[in-house]
Structure formats: structure tokens, C-alpha cells
N, C-alpha and C. Protein backbone atom coordinates (compact mmCIF):
# COMPACT_ATOMS: atom_id res chain seq x y z
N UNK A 1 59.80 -9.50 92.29
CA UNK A 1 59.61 -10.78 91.66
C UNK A 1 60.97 -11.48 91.56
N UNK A 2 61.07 -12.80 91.48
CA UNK A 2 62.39 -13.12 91.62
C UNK A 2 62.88 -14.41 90.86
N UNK A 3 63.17 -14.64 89.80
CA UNK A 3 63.66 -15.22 88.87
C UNK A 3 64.77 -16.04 89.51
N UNK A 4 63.95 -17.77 88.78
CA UNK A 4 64.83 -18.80 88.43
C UNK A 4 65.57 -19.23 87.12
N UNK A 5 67.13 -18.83 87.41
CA UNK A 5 67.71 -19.28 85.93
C UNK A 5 68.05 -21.08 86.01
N UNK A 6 68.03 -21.48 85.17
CA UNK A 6 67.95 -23.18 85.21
C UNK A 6 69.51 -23.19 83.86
N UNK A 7 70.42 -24.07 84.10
CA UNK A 7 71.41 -24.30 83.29
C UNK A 7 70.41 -25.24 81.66
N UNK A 8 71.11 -24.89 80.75
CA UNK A 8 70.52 -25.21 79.73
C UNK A 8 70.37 -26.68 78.95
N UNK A 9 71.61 -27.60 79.58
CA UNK A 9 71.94 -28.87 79.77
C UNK A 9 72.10 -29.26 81.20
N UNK A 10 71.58 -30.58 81.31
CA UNK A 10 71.30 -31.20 82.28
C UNK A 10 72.49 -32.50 82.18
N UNK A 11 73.29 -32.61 83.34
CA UNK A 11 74.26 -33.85 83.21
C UNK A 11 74.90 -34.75 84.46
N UNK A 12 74.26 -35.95 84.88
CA UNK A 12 74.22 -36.47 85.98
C UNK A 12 75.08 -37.07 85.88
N UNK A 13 76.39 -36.85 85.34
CA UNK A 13 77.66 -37.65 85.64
C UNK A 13 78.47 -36.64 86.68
N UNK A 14 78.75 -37.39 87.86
CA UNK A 14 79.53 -36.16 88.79
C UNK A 14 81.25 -36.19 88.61
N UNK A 15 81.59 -35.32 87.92
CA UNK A 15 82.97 -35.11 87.82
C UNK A 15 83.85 -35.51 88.51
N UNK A 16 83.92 -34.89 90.07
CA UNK A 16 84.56 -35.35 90.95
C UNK A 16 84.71 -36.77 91.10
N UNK A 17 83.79 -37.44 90.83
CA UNK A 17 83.66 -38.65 91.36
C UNK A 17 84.97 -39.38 90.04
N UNK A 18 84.73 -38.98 88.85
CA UNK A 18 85.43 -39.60 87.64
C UNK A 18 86.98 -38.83 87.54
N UNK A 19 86.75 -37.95 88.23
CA UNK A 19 88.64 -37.48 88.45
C UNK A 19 89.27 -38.80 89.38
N UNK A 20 88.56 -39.27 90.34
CA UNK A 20 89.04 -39.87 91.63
C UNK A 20 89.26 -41.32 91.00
N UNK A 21 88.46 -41.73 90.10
CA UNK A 21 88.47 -42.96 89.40
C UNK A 21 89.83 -42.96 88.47
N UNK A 22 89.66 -41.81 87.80
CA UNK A 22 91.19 -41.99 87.19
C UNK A 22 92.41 -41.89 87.66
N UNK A 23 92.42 -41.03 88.69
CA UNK A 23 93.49 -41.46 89.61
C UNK A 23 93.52 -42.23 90.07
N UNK A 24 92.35 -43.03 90.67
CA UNK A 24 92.87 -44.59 90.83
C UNK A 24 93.62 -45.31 90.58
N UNK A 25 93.11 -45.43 89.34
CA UNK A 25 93.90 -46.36 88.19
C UNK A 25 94.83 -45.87 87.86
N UNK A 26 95.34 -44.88 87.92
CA UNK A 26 96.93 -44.35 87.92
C UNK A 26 97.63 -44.88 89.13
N UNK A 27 97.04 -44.60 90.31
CA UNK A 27 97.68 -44.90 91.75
C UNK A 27 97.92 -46.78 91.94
N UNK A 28 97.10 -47.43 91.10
CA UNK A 28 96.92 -49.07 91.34
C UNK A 28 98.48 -49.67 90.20
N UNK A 29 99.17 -48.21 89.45
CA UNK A 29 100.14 -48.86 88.80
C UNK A 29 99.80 -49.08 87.31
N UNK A 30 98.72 -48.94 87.05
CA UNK A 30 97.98 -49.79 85.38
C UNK A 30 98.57 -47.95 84.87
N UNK A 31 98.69 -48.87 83.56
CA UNK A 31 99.69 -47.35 82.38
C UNK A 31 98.50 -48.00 81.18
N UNK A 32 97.35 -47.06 81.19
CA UNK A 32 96.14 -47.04 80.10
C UNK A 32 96.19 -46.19 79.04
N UNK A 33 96.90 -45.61 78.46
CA UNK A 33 96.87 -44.55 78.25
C UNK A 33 96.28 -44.36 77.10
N UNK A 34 95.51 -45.04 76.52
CA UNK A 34 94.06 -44.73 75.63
C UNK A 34 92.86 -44.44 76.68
N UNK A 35 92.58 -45.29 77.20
CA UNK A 35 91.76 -44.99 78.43
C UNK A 35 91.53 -43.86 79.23
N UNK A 36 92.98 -42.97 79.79
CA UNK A 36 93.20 -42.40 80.33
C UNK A 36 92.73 -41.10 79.06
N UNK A 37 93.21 -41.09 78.20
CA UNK A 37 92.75 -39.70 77.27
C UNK A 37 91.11 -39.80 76.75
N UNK A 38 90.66 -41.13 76.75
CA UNK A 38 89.52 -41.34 76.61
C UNK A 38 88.25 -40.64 77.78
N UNK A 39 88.96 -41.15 79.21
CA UNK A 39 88.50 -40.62 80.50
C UNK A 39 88.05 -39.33 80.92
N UNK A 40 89.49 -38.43 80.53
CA UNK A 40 90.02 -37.24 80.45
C UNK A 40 89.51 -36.39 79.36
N UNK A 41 89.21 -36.98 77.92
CA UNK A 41 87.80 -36.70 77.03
C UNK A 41 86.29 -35.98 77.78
N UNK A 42 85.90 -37.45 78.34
CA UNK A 42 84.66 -37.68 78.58
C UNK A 42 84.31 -36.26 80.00
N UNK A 43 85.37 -36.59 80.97
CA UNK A 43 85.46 -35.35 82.15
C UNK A 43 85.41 -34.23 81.76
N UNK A 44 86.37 -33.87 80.84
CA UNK A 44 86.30 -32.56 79.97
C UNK A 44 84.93 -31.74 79.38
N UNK A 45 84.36 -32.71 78.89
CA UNK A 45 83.42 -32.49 78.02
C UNK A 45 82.28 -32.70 78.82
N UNK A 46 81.51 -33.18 80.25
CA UNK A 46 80.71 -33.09 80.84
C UNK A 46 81.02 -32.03 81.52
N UNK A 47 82.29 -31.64 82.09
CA UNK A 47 82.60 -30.25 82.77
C UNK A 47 82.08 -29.20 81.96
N UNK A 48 82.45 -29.17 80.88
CA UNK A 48 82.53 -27.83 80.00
C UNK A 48 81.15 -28.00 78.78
N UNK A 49 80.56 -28.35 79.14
CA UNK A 49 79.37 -28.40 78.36
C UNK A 49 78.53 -27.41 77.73
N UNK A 50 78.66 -25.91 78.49
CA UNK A 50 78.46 -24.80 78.43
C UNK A 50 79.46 -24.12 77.11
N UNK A 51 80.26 -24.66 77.23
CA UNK A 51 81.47 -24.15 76.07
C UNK A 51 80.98 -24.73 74.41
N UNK A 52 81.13 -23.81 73.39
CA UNK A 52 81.28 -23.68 72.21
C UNK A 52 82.25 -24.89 71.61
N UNK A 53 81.30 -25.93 70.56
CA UNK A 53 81.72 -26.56 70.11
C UNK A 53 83.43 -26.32 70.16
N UNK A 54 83.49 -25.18 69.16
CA UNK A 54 85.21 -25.20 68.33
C UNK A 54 86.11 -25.16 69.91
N UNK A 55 85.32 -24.39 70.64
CA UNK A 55 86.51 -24.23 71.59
C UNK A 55 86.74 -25.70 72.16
N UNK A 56 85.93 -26.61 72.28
CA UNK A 56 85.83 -27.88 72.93
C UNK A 56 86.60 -28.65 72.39
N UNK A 57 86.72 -28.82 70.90
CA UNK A 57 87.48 -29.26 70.02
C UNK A 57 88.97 -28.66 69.79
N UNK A 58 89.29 -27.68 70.23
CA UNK A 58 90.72 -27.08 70.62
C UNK A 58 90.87 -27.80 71.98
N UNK A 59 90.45 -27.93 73.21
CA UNK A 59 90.40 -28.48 74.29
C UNK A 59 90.83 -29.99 73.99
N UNK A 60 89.84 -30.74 73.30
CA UNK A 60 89.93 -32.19 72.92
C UNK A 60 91.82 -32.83 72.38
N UNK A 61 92.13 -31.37 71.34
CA UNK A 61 93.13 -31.21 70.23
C UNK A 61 94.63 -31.60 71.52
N UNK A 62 94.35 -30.82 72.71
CA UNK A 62 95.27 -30.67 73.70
C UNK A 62 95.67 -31.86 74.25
N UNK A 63 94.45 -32.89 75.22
CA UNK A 63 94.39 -33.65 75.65
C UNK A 63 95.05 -34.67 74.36
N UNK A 64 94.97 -34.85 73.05
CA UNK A 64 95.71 -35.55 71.96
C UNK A 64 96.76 -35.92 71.81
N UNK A 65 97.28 -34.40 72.22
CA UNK A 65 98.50 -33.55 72.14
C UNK A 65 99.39 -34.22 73.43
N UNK A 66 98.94 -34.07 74.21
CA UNK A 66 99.55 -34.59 75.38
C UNK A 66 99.98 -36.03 75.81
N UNK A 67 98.88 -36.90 75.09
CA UNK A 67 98.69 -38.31 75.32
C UNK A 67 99.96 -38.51 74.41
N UNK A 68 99.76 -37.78 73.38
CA UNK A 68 101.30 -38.73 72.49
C UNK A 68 102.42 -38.15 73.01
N UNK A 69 102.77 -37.49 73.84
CA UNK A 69 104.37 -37.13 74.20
C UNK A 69 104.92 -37.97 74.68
């Protein structure tokens, strides 16, 4: 018998596609950089969706972390 496992969230935003977008807009010269951690948020968090709130929120804490240096 042979078993279908199905992921538990469903999410039709394609990553790849929103990495390439933000590099864009890095490559066109524009310095967003709310945007850019906002972006970098949103990618994060459709990637890793599978992941445990707290850890997501340590993840989030980083990307914070980084934007203000």
C-alpha cells in the first residue's frame, strides 16, 4: 500500500521568484531598507513555515538585527 504525505500548509507565493525581485531593486540602485527587511520578513516566513513560532521569531529578531547596522 503506498502512502501520500501532503505538507500541512499550503503557500502559493514562489520564493525564488521574490528573492529575484529583491535583488532587483538592489541591482536598479534604490537603498529601501524598510522594504528590504520587510521583503526579507515575508520570504523568510513563507520559506520556513514548517518552523515553530519562537524559532521564527528568533529568525525575524536577526533580520532586525541586521537592518540596523
Amino acid at each position: 500500500m503506498m502512502y501520500l504525505n501532503y505538507p500541512k500548509t499550503f503557500n502559493i507565493v514562489d520564493v525564488s521568484k521574490e528573492i529575484t525581485i529583491l535583488n532587483d531593486i538592489k541591482m536598479l540602485g534604490y537603498s529601501l531598507p524598510k522594504y528590504e527587511q520587510l521583503k526579507l520578513m515575508q520570504i523568510v516566513t513563507n520559506d520556513l513555515s514548517y518552523v515553530d513560532i519562537e524559532e521564527l521569531d528568533i529568525i525575524k529578531g536577526e533580520i532586525s538585527d541586521i537592518s540596523r547596522e
